[in-house]
C-alpha atoms as a PDB file:
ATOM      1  CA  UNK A   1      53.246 102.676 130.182  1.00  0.00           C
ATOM      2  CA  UNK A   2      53.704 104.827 126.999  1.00  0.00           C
ATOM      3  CA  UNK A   3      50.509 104.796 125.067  1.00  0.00           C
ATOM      4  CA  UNK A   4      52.729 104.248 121.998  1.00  0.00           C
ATOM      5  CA  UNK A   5      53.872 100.347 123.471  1.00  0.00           C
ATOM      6  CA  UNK A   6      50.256 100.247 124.882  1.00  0.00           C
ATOM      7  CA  UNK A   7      49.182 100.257 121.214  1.00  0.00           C
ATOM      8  CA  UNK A   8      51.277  98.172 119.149  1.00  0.00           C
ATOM      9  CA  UNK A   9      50.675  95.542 122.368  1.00  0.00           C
ATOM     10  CA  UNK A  10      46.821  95.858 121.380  1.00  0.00           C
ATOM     11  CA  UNK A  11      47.079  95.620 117.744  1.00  0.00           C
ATOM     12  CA  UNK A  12      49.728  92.494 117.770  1.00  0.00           C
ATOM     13  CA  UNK A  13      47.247  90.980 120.105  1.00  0.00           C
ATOM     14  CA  UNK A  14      44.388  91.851 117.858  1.00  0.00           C
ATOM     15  CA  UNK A  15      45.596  90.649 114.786  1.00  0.00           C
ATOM     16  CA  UNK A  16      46.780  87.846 116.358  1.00  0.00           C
ATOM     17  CA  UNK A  17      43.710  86.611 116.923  1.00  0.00           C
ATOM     18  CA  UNK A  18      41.979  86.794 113.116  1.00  0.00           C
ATOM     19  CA  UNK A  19      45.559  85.750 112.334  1.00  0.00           C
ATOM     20  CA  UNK A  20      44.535  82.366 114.859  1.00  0.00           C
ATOM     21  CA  UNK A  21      40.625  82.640 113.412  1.00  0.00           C
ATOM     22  CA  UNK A  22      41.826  81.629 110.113  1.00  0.00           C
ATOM     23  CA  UNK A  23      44.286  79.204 110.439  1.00  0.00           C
ATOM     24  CA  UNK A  24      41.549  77.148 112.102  1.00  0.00           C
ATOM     25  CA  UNK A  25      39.158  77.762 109.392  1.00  0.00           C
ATOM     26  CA  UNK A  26      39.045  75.751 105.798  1.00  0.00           C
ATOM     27  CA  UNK A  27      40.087  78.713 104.248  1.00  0.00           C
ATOM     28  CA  UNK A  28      42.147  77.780 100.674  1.00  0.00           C
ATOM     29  CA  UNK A  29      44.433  80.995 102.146  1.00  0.00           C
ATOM     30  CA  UNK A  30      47.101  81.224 104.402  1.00  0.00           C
ATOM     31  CA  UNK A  31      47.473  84.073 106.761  1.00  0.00           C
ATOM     32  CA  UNK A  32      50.700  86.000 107.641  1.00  0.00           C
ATOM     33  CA  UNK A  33      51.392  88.424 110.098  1.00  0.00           C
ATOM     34  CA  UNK A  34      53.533  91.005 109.557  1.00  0.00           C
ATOM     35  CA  UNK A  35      54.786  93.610 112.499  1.00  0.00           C
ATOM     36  CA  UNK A  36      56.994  96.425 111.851  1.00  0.00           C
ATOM     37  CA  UNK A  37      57.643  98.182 115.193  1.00  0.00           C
ATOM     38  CA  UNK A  38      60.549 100.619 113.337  1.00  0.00           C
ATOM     39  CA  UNK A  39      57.920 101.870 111.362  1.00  0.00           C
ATOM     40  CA  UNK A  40      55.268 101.521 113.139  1.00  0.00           C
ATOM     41  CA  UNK A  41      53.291  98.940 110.316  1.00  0.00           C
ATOM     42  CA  UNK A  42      50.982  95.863 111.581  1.00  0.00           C
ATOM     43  CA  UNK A  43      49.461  93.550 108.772  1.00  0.00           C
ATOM     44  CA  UNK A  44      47.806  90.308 108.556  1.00  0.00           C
ATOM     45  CA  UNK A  45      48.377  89.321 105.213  1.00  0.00           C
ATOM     46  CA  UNK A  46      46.260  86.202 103.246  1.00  0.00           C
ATOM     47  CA  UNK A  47      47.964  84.499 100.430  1.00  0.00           C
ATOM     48  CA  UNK A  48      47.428  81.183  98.612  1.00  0.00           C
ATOM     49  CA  UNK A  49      45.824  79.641  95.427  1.00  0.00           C
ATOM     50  CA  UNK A  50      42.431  79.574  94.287  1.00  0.00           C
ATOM     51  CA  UNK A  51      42.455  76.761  91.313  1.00  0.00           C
ATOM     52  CA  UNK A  52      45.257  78.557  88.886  1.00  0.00           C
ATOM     53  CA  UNK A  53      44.920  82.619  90.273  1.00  0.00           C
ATOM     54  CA  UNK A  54      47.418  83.549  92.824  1.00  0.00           C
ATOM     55  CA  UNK A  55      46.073  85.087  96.159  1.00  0.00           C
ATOM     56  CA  UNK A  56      47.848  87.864  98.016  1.00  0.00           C
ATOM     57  CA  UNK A  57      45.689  90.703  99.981  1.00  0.00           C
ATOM     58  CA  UNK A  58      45.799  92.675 102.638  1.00  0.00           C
ATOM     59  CA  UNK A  59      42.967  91.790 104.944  1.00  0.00           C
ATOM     60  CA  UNK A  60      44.258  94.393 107.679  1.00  0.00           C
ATOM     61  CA  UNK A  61      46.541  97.085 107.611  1.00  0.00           C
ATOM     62  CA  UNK A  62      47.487  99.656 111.013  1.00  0.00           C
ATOM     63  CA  UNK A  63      49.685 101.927 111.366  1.00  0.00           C
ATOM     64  CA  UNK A  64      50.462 104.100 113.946  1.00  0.00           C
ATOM     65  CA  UNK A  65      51.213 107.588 113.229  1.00  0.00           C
ATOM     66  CA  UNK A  66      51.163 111.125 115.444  1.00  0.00           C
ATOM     67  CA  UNK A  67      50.638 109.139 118.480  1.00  0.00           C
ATOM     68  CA  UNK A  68      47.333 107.704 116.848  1.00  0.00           C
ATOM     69  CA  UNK A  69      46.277 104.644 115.512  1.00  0.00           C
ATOM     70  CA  UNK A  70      45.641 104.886 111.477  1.00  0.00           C
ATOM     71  CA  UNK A  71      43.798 101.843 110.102  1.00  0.00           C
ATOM     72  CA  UNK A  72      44.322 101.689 106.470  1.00  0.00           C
ATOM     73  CA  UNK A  73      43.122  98.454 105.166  1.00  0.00           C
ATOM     74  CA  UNK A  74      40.225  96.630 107.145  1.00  0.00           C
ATOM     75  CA  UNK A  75      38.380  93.992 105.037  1.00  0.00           C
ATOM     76  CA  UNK A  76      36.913  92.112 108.568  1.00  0.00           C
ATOM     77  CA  UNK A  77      33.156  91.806 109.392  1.00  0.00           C
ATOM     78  CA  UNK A  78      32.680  94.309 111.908  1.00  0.00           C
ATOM     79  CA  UNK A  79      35.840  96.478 112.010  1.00  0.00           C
ATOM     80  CA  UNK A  80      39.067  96.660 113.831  1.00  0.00           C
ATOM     81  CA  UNK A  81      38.061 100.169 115.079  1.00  0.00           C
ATOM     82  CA  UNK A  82      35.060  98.103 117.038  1.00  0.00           C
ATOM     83  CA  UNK A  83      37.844  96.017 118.486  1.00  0.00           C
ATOM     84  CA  UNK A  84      39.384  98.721 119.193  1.00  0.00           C
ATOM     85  CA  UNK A  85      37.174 100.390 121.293  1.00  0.00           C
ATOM     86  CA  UNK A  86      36.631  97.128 123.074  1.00  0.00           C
ATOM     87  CA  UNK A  87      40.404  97.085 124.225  1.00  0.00           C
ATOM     88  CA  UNK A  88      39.580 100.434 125.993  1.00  0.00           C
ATOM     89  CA  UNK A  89      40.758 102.844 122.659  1.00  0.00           C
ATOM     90  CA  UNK A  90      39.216 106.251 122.637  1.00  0.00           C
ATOM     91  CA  UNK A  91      37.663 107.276 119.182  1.00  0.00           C
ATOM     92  CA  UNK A  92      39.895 110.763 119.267  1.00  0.00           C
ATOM     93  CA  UNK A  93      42.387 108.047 119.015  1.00  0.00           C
ATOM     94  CA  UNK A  94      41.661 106.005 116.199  1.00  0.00           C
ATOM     95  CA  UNK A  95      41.945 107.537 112.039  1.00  0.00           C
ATOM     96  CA  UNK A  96      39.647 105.587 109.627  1.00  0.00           C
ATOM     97  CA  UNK A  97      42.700 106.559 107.040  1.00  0.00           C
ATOM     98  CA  UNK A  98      40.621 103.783 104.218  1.00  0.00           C
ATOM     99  CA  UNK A  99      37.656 106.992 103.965  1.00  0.00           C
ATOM    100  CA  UNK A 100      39.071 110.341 102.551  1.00  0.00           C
ATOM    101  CA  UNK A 101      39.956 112.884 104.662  1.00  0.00           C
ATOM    102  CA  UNK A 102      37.431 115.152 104.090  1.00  0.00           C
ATOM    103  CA  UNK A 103      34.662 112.068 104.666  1.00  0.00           C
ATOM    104  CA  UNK A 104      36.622 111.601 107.955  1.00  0.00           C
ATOM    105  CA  UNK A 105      34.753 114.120 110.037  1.00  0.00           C
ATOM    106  CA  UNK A 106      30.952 112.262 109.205  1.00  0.00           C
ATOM    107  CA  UNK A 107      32.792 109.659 111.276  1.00  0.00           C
ATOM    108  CA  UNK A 108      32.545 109.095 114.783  1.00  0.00           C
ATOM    109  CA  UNK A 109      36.660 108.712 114.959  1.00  0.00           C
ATOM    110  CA  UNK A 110      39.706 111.159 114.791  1.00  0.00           C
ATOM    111  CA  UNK A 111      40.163 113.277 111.312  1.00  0.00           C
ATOM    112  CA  UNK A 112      44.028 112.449 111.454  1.00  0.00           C
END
């Protein structure tokens, strides 16, 4: 299988899952999922109302780019890259694009 199918597969399935997590939690926010396989963008989006203020964040954000995966946005607990890695995901193969680049090589993951 091209490792380029291989990885939008994991990351639908992914945020699928936190997508599932909080609709079954109390949350006042809504998730959406969003999944761009043209240009290779996968977000899972929260928006709703708390009292009178308008919510709309990005609570993940992955893109993939140079045959790797780039995670841009990732406000979960432990990390998507740990989720990642669980799904079988080398670290050469995963950018922590939300940490400058030149922070990028203190991490344990790809530099771009």
């Amino acid at each position: 299988m091209d490792r380029v199918i291989y990885y939008r597969q994991i990351i639908k399935d992914i945020l699928a899952e936190y997508h599932q997590l909080n609709e079954k939690s109390e949350s006042t926010t809504e998730s959406c999922l969003v999944f761009d396989e043209f240009h290779e963008q996968y977000l899972l989006l929260l928006i709703g109302w708390r009292h009178d203020e308008r919510i709309k964040s990005v609570m993940i954000h992955i893109r993939l780019k140079d045959k790797k995966i780039w995670i841009e946005e990732d406000w979960t607990e432990e990390g998507i890259a740990a989720d990642l890695l669980r799904k079988g995901i080398l670290r050469e193969e995963i950018v922590l694009a939300f940490h400058p680049p030149h922070v990028r090589q203190y991490t344990e993951f790809a530099i771009a």
